[in-house]
Every structure is written in structure tokens, then in C-alpha cells.
N, C-alpha and C. Protein backbone atom coordinates (compact mmCIF):
# COMPACT_ATOMS: atom_id res chain seq x y z
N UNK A 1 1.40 11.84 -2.31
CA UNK A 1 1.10 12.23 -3.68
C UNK A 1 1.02 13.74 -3.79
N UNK A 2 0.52 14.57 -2.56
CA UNK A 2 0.42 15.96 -2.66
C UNK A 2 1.95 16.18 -2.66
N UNK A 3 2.60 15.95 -2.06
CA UNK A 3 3.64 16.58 -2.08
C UNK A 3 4.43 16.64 -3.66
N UNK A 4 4.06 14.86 -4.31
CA UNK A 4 5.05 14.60 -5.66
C UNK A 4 4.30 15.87 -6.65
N UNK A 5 3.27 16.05 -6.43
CA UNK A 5 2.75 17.22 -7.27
C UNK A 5 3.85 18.71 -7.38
N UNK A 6 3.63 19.01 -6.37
CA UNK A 6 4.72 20.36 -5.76
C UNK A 6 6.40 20.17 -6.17
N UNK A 7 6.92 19.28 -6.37
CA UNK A 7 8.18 19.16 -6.90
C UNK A 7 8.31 19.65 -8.17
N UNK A 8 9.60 19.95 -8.51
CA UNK A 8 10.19 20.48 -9.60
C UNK A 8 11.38 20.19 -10.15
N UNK A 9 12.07 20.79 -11.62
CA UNK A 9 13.04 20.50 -11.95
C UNK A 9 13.72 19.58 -11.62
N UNK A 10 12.74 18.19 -11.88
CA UNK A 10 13.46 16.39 -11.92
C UNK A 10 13.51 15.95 -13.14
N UNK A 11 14.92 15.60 -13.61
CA UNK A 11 14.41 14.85 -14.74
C UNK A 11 13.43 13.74 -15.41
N UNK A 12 13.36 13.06 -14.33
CA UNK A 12 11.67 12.00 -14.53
C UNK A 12 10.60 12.64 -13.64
N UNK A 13 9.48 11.53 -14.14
CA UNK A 13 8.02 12.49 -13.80
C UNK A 13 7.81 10.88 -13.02
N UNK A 14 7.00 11.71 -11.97
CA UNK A 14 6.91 10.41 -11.03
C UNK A 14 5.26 10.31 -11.12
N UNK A 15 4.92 9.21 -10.84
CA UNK A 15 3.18 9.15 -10.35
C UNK A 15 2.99 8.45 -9.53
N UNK A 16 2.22 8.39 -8.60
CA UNK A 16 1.83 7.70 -7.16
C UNK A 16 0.24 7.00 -7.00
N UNK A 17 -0.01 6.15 -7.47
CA UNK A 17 -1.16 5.04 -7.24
C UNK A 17 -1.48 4.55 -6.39
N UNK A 18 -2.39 4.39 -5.70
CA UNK A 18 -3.35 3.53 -4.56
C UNK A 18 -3.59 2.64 -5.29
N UNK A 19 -3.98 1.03 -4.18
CA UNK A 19 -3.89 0.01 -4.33
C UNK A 19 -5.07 0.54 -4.75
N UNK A 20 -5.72 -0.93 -5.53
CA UNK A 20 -7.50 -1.35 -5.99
C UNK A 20 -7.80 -1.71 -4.61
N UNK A 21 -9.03 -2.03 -4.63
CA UNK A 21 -10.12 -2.53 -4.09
C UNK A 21 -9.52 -3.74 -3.63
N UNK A 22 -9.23 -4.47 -1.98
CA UNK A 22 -8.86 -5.26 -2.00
C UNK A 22 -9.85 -6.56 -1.30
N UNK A 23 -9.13 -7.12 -0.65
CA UNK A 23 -9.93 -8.51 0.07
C UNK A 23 -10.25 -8.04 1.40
N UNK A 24 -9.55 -6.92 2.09
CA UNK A 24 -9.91 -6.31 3.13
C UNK A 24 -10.96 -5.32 2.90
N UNK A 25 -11.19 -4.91 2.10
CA UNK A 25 -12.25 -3.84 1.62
C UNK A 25 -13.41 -4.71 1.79
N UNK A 26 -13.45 -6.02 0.41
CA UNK A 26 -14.56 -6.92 0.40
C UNK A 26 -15.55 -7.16 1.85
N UNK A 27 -14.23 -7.86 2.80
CA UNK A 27 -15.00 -8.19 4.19
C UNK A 27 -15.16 -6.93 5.12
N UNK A 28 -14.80 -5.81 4.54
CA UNK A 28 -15.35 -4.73 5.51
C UNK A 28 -13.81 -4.44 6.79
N UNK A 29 -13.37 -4.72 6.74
CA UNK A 29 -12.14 -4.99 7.62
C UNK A 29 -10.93 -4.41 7.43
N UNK A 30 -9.96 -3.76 8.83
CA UNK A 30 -8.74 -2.98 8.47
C UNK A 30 -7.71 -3.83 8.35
N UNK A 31 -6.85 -4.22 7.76
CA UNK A 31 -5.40 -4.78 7.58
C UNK A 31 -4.56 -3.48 7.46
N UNK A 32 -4.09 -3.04 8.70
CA UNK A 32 -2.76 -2.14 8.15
C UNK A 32 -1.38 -3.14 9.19
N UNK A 33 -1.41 -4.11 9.73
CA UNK A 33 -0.48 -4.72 10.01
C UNK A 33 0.13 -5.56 9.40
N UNK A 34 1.79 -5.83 9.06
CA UNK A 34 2.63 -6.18 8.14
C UNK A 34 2.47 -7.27 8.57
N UNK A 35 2.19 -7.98 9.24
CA UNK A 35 2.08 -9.67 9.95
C UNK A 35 0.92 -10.20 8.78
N UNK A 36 -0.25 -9.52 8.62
CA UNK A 36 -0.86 -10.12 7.63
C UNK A 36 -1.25 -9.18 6.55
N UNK A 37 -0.60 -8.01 6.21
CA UNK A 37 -1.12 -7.22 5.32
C UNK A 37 0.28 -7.78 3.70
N UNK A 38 1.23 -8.41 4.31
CA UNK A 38 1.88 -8.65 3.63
C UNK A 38 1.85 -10.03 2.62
N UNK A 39 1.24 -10.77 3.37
CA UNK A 39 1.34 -12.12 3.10
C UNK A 39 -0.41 -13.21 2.55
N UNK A 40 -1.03 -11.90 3.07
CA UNK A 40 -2.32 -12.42 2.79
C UNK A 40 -3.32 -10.97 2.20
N UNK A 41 -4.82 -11.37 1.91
CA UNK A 41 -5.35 -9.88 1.68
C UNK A 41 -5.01 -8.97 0.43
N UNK A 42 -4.67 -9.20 -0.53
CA UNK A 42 -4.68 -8.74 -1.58
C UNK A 42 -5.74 -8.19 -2.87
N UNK A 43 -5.27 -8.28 -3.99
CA UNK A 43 -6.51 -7.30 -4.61
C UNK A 43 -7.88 -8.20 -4.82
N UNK A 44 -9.36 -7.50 -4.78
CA UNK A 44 -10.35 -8.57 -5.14
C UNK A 44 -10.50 -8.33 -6.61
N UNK A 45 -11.34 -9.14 -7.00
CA UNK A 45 -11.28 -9.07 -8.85
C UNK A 45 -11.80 -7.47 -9.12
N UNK A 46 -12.79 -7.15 -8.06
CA UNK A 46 -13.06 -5.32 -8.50
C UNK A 46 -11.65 -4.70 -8.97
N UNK A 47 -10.99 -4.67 -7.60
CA UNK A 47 -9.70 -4.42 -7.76
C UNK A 47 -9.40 -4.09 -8.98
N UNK A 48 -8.31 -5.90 -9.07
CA UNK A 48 -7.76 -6.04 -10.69
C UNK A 48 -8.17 -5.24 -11.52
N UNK A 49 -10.04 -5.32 -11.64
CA UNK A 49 -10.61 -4.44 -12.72
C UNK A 49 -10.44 -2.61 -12.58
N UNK A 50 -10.10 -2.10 -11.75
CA UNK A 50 -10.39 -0.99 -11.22
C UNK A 50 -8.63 -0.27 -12.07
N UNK A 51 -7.67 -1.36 -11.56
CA UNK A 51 -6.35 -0.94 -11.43
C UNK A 51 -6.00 -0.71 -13.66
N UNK A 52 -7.09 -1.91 -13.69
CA UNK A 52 -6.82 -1.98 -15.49
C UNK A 52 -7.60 -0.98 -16.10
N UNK A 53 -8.49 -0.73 -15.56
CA UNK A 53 -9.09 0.68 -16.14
C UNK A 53 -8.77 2.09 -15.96
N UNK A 54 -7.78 1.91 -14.84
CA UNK A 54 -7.52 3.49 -14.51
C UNK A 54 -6.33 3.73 -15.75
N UNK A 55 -5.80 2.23 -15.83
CA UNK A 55 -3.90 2.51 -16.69
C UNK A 55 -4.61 2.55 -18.48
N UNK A 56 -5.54 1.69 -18.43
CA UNK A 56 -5.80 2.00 -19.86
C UNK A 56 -6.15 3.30 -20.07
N UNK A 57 -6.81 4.29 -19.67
CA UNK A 57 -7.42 5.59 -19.51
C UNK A 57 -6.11 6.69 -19.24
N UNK A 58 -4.96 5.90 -19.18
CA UNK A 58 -3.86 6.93 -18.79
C UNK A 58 -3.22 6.77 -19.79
N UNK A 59 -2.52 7.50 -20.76
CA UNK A 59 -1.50 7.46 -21.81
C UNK A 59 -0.09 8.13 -21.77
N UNK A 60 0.11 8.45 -19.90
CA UNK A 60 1.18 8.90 -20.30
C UNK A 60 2.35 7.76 -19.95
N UNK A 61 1.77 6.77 -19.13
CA UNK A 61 2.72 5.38 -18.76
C UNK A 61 3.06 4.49 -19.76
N UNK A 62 4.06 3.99 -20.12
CA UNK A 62 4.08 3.06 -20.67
C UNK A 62 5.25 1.90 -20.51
N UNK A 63 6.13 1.52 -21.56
CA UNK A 63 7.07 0.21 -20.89
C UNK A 63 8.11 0.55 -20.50
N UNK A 64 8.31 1.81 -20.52
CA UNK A 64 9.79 2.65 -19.89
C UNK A 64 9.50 2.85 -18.55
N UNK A 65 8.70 2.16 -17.73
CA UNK A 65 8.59 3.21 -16.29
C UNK A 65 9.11 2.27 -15.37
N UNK A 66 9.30 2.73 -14.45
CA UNK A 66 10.33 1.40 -13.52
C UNK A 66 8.98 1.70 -12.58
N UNK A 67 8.47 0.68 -11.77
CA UNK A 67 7.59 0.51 -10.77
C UNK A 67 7.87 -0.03 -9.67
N UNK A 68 7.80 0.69 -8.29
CA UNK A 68 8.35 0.52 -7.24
C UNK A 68 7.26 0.49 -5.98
N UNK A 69 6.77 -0.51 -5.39
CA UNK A 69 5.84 -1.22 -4.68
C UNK A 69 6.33 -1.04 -3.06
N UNK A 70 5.37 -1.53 -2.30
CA UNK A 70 5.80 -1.60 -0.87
C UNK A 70 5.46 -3.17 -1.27
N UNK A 71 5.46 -3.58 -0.17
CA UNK A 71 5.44 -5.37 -0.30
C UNK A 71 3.83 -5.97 0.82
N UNK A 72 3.23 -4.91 0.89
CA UNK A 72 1.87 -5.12 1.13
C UNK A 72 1.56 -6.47 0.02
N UNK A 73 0.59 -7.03 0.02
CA UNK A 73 0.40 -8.14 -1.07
C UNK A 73 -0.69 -7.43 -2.10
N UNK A 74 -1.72 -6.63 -1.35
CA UNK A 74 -2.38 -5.59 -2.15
C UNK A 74 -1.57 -4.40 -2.95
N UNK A 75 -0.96 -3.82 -2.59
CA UNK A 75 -0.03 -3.05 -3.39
C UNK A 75 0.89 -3.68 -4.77
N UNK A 76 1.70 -4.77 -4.09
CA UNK A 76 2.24 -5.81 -5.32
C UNK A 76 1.60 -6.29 -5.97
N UNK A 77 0.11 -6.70 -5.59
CA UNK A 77 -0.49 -7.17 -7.15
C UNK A 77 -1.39 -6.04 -7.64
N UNK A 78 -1.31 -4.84 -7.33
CA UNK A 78 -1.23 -3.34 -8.01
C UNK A 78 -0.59 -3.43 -8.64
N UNK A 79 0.71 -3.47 -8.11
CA UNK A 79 1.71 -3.15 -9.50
C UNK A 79 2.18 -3.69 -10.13
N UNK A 80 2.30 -5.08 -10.00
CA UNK A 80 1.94 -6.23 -11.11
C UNK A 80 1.14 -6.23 -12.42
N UNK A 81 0.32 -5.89 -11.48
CA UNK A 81 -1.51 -5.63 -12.68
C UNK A 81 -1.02 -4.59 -13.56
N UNK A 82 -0.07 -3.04 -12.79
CA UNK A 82 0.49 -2.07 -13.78
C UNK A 82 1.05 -2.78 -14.84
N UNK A 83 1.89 -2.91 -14.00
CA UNK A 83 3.09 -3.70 -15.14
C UNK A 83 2.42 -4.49 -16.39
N UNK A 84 2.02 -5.41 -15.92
CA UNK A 84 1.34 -6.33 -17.26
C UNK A 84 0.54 -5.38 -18.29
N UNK A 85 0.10 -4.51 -17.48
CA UNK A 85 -1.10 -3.29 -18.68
C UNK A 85 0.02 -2.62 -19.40
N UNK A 86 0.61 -1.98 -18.88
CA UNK A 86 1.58 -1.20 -19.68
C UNK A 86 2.67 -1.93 -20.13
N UNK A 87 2.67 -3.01 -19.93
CA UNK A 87 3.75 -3.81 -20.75
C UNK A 87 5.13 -3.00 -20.27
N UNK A 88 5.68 -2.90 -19.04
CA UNK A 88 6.72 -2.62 -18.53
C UNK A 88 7.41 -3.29 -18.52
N UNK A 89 8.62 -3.67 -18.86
CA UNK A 89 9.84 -4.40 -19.40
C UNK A 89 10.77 -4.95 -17.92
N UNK A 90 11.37 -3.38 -17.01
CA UNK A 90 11.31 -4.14 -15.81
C UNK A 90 10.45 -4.60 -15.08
N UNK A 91 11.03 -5.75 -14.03
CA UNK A 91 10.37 -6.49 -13.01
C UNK A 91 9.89 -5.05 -12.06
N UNK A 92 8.87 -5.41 -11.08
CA UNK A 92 8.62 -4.49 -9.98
C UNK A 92 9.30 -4.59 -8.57
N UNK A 93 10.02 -3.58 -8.41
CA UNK A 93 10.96 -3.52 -7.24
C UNK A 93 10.30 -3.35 -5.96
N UNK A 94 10.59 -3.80 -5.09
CA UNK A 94 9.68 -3.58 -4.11
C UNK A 94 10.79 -2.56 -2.79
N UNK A 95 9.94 -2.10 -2.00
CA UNK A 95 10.51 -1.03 -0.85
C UNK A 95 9.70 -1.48 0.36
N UNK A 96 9.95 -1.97 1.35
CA UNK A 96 9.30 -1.92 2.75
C UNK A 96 8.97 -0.79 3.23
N UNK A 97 9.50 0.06 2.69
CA UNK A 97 9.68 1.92 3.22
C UNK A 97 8.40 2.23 2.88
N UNK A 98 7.67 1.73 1.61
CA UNK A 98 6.63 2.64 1.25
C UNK A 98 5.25 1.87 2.11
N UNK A 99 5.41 0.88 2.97
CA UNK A 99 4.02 0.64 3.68
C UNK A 99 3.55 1.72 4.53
N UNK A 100 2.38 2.44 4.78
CA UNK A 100 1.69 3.03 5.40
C UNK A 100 2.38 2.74 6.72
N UNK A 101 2.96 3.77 7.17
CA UNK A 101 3.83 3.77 8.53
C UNK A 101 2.74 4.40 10.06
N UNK A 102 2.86 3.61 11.08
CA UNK A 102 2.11 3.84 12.19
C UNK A 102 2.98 4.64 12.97
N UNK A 103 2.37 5.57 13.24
CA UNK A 103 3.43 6.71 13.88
C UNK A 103 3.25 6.33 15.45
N UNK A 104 3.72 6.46 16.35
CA UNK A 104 4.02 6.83 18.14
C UNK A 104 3.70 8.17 18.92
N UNK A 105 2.37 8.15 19.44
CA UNK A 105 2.63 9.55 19.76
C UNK A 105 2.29 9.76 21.37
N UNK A 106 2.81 10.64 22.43
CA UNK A 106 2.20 10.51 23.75
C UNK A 106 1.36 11.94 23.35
N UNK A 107 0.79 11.19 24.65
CA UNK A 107 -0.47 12.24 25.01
C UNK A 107 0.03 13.54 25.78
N UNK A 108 0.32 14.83 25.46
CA UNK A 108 0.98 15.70 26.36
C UNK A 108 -0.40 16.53 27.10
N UNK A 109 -1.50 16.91 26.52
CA UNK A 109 -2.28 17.82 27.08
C UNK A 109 -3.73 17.69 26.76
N UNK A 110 -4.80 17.52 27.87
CA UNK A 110 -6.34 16.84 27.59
C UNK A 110 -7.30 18.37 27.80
N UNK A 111 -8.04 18.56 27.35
CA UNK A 111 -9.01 19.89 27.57
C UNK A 111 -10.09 19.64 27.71
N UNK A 112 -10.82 19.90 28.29
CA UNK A 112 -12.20 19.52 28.12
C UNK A 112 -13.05 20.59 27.71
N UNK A 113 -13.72 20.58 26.15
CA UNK A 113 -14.31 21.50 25.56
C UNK A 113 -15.47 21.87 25.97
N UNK A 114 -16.36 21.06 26.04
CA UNK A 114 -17.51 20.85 26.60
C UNK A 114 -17.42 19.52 27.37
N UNK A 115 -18.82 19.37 28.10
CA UNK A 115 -19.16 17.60 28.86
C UNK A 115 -19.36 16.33 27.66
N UNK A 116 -19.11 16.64 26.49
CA UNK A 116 -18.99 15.42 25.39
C UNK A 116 -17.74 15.18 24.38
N UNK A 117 -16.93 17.00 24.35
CA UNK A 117 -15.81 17.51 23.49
C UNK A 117 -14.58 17.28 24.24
N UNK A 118 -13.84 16.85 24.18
CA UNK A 118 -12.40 16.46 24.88
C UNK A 118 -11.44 17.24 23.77
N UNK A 119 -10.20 17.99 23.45
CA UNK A 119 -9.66 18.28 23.11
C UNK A 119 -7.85 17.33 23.65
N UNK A 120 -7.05 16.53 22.42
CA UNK A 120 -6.04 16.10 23.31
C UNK A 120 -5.03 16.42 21.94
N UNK A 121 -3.76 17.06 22.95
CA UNK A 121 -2.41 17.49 22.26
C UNK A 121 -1.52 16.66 22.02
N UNK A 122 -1.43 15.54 20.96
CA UNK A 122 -0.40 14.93 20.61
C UNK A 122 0.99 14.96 20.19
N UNK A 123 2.65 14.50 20.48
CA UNK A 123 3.13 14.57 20.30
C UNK A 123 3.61 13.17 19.59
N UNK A 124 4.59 13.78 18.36
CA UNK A 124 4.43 12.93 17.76
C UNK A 124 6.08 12.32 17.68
N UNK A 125 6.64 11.12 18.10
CA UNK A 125 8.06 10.63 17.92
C UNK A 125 8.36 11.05 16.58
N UNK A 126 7.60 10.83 15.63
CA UNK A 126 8.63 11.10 14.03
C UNK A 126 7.67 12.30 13.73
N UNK A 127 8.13 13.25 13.75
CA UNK A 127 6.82 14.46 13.09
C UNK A 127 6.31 14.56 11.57
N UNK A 128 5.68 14.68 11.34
CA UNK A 128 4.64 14.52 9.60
C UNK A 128 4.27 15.93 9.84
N UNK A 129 4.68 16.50 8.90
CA UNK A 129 3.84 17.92 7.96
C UNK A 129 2.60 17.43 7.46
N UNK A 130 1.54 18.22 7.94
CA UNK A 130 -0.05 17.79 7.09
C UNK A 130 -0.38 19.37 7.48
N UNK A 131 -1.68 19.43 6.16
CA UNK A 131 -2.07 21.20 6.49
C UNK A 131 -3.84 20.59 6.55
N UNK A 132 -4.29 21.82 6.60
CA UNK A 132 -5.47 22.22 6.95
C UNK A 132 -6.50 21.19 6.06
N UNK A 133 -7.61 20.31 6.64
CA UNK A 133 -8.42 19.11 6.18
C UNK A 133 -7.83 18.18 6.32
N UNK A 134 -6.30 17.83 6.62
CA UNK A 134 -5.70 16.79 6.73
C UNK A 134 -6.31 15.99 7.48
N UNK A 135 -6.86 14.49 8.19
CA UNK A 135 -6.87 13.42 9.18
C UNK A 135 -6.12 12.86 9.59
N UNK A 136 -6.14 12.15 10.63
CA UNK A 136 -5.22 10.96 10.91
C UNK A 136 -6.01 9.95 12.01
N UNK A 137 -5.52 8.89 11.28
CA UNK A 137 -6.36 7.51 12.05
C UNK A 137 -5.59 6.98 13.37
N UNK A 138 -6.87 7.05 14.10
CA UNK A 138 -6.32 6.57 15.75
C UNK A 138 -6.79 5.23 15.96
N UNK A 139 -5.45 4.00 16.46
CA UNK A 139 -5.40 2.68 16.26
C UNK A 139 -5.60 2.27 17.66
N UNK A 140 -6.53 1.72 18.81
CA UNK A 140 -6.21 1.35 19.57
C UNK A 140 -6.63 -0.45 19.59
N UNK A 141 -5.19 -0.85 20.31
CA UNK A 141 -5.43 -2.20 20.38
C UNK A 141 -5.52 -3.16 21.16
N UNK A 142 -6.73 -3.99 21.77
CA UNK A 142 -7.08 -4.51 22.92
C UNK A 142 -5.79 -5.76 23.39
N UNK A 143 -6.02 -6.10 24.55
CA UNK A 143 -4.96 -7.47 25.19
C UNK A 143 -5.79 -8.64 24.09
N UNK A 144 -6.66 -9.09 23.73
CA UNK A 144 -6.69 -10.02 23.37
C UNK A 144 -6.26 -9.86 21.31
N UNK A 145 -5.73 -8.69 20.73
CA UNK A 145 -5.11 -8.26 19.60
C UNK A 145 -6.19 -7.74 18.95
N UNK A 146 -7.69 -7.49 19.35
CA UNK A 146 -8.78 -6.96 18.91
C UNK A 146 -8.07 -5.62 18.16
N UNK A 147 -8.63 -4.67 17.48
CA UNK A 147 -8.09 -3.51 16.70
C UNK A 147 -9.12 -2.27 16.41
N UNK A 148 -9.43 -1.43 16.96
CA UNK A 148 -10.44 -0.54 16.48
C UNK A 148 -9.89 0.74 16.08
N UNK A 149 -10.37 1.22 14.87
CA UNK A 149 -9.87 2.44 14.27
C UNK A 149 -11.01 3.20 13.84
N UNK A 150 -10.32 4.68 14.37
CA UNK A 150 -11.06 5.90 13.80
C UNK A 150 -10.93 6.98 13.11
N UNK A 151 -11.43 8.02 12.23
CA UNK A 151 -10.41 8.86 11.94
C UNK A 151 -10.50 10.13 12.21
N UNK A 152 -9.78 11.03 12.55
CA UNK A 152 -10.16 12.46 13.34
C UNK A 152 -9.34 13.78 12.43
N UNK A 153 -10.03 14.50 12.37
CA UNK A 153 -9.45 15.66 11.53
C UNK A 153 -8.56 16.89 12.27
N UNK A 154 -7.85 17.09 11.56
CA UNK A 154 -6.23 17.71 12.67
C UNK A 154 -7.04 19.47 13.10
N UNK A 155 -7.12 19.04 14.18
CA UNK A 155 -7.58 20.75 14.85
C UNK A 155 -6.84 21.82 15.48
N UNK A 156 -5.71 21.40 14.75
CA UNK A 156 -4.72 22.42 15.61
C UNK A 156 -3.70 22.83 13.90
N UNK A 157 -3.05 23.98 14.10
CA UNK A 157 -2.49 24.65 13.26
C UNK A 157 -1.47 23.84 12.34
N UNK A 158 -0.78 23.96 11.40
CA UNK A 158 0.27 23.00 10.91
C UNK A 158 1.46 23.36 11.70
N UNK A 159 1.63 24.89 12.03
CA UNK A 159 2.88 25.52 12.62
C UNK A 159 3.44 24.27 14.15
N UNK A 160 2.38 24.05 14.31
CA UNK A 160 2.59 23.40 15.94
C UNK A 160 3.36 22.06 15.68
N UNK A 161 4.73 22.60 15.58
CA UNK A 161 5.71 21.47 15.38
C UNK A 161 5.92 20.37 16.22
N UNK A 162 5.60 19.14 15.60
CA UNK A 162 6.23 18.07 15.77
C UNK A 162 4.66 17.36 16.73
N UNK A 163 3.83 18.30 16.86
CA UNK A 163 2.58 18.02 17.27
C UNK A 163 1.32 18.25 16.90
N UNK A 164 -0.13 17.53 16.89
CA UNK A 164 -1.26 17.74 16.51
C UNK A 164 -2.04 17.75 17.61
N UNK A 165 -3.32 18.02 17.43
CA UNK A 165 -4.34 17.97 18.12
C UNK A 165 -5.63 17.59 17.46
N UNK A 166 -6.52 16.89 18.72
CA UNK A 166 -7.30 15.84 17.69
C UNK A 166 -8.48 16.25 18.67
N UNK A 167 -9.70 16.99 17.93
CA UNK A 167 -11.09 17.04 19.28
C UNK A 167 -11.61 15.94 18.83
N UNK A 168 -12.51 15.14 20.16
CA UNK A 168 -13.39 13.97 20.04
C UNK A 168 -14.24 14.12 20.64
N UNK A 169 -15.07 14.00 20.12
CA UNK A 169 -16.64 13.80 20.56
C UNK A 169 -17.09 12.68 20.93
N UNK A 170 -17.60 12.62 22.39
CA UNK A 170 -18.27 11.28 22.80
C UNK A 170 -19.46 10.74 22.43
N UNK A 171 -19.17 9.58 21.80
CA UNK A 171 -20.26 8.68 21.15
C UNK A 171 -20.53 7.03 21.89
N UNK A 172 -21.35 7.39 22.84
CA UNK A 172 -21.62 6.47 23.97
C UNK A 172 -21.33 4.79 23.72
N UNK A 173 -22.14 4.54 22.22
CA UNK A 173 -21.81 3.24 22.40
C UNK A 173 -20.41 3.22 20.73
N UNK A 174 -19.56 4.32 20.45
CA UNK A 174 -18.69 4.16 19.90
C UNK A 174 -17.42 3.17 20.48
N UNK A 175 -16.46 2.56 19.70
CA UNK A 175 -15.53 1.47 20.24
C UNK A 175 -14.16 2.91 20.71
N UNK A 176 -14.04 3.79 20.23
CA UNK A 176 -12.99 4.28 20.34
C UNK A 176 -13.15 5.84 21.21
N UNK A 177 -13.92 6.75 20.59
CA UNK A 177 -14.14 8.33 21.88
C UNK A 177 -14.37 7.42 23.01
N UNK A 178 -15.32 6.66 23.37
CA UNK A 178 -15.18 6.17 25.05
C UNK A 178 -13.79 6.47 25.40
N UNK A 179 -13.13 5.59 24.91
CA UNK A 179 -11.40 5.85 25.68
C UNK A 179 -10.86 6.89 25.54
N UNK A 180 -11.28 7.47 24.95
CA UNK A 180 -10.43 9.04 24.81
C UNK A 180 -10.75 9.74 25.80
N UNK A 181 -12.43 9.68 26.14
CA UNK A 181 -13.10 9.98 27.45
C UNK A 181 -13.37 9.78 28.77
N UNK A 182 -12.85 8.68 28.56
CA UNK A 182 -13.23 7.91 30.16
C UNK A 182 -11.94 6.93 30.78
N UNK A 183 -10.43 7.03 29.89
CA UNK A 183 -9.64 6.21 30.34
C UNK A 183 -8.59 6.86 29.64
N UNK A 184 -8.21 7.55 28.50
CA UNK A 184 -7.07 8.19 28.43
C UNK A 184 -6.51 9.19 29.44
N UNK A 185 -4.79 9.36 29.70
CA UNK A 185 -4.68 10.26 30.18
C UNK A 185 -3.52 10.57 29.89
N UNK A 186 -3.10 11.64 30.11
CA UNK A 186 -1.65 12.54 30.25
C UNK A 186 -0.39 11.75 30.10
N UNK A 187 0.43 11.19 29.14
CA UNK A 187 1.84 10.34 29.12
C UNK A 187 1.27 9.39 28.86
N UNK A 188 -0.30 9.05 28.54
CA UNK A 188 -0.08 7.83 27.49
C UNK A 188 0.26 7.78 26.41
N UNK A 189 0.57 6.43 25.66
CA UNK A 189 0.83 6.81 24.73
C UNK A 189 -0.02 6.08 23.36
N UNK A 190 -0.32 6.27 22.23
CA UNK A 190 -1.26 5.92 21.41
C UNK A 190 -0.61 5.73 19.74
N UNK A 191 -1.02 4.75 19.33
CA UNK A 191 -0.62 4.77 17.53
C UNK A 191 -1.31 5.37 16.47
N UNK A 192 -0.94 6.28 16.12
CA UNK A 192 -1.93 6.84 14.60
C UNK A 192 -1.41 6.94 13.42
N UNK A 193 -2.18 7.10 12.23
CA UNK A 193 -1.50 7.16 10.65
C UNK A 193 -1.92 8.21 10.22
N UNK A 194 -0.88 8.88 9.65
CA UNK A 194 -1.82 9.45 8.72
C UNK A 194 -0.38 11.32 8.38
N UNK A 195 -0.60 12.01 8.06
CA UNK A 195 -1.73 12.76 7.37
C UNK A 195 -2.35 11.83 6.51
N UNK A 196 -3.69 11.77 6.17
CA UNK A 196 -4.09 11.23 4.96
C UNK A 196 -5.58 12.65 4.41
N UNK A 197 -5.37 12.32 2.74
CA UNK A 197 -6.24 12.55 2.29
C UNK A 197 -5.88 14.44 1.95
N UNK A 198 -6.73 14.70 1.18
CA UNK A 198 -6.27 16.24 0.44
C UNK A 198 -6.40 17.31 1.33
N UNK A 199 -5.87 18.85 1.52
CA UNK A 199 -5.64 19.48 1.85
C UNK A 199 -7.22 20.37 1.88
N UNK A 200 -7.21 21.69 2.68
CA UNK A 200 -8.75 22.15 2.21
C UNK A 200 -8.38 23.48 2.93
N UNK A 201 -8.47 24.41 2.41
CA UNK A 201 -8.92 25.79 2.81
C UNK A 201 -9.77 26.96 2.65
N UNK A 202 -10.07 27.87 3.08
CA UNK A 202 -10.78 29.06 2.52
C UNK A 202 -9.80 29.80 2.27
N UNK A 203 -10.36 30.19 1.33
CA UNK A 203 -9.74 31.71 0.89
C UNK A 203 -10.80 32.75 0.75
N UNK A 204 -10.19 34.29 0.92
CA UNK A 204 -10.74 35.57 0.16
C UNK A 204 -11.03 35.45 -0.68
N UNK A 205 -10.93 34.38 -1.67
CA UNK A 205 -11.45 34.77 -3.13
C UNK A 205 -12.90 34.32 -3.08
């Protein structure tokens, strides 16, 4: 969405929506896998209500807009719910492209900041531009398909192409710094998402 902001000279105006409130929210729980994020887990009635109040409160949408979904089941009955509010004329198209993509990254370089601070240099198979406040969520997943996620804020420059760096702090009885601390190493390799979430800097002013 930061980025659709920064564009220019298009003849249409695009807008970019987050799902409502879904059934994974309700039980407290992550679904970012397409095995069941697609087919099950969709919006809870907050949701619905959340998605109809944001479009009534908006006047610049209406039945001219074409709406284009990932096929999450939470996202599609997002934009379903659009559709019906704004009385959009086309059906909603859907894209596999737009699900929240899990990136690949090995581990190239571990530091040790202090005896609790680990510093580790990720490289990333598909590289993502994110700037300064950016995060990204680290997925690790046990032999028996268990799933624990965390999220860590990017500590290394944007310039450092095609790679990030992520400090962690050890939190003894945490599910995820343990492994960063006591069992990651050098050429492993790990899944994360993200940039997510808004940009943040200081300035002189």
C-alpha cells in the first residue's frame, strides 16, 4: 500500500484494503498457510461489520471499481462484502499472486552483541525493498507441523541489497529467540514475511 501511494501519472486510482477481523484472529491463531488459509478461516461477523463500515465512510468507491482478491477465504469474503456495499457490477477476480508471500532466506553471518543480543545477516532468495521501522515475521516450523511466529524489526540499512539483518534478544522461556540462540547457525536456512507495516524516521526538522 506504501508503495501504491508513491505512484503517479495512472489513469485509474487504485486502493489497497486489509482483510476484517477474521476466524483466525477470533481464536488467537496464525493461518498464513494456503493449505488452510484458503479454504477455511475466513471473516468473523466483527469482520463483516468492520469491512461495511470502513466502505460506507468512504465515498470515493463505488460500482465502477473492478475488485481484485487473493483467494485467501478471508480476503474473498472482504471483497465480496466490498462488492455488495458498493454495489459493484463486476464479479471479484481473484489473483493467487496477491497472498502474503513467505520469503527463503539463509543465514550468512551470526554476531554476538552481547551474552543475550545475537545479531544474524539474512539473505534473502527473492529480495524486498523495506526502509527504516519496517518488520518482518520469522516462521519456524517444528517435525510434528507445530508453527511459531515472531516479529523482528529490520536493523540493518535498506542499501544492504538483497539482505537484512534481524537482532534478537534472548527470552528464556520464548518459543522462537531460544533457536536463534542456542541452535541456529551459519547456511541455515529460515522462512520470513514481510516488509510489513509503515515506514519511520527522524528527521532535522
Amino acid at each position: 500500500m506504501n508503495r501504491l501511494l508513491e505512484l503517479g501519472n495512472y489513469r485509474n486510482r487504485y486502493f489497497a484494503m486489509r482483510h476484517g477481523h477474521s476466524e483466525a484472529n477470533r481464536r488467537g491463531i496464525i493461518v498464513s498457510d494456503p493449505r488452510n488459509g484458503i479454504e477455511t478461516f475466513g471473516l468473523s461477523e466483527q469482520g463483516r461489520a468492520e469491512v461495511e463500515d470502513s466502505l460506507l465512510r468512504d465515498e470515493r468507491l463505488d460500482a465502477a471499481c473492478r475488485i481484485v482478491s487473493s483467494d485467501f477465504l478471508r480476503a474473498l469474503e472482504t471483497a465480496e462484502t466490498a462488492r455488495r456495499v458498493i454495489g459493484c457490477a463486476q464479479p471479484v477476480v481473484t489473483d493467487p499472486r496477491l497472498k502474503k508471500r513467505i520469503l527463503r532466506v539463509l543465514i550468512e553471518e551470526i554476531v554476538v552483541e552481547t551474552p543475550q543480543v545475537k545479531s544474524f545477516r539474512l539473505s534473502m532468495e527473492s529480495p524486498r525493498e523495506f526502509r527504516p521501522g519496517q518488520h518482518f515475521d520469522v516462521r519456524l516450523t517444528a517435525p510434528d507441523g507445530y508453527q511459531a511466529q515472531r516479529s523482528y524489526s529490520a536493523a540493518s540499512a535498506p542499501e544492504l541489497e538483497g539482505q537484512v539483518e534481524l537482532t534478537i534478544e534472548l527470552i528464556r522461556d520464548g518459543e522462537v529467540s531460544p533457536y536463534f540462540h542456542e541452535i541456529a547457525r551459519i547456511g541455515d536456512k529460515l522462512e520470513i514475511r514481510g516488509p510489513i507495516g509503515g515506514p519511520f524516521t527522524w528527521t532535522s526538522d
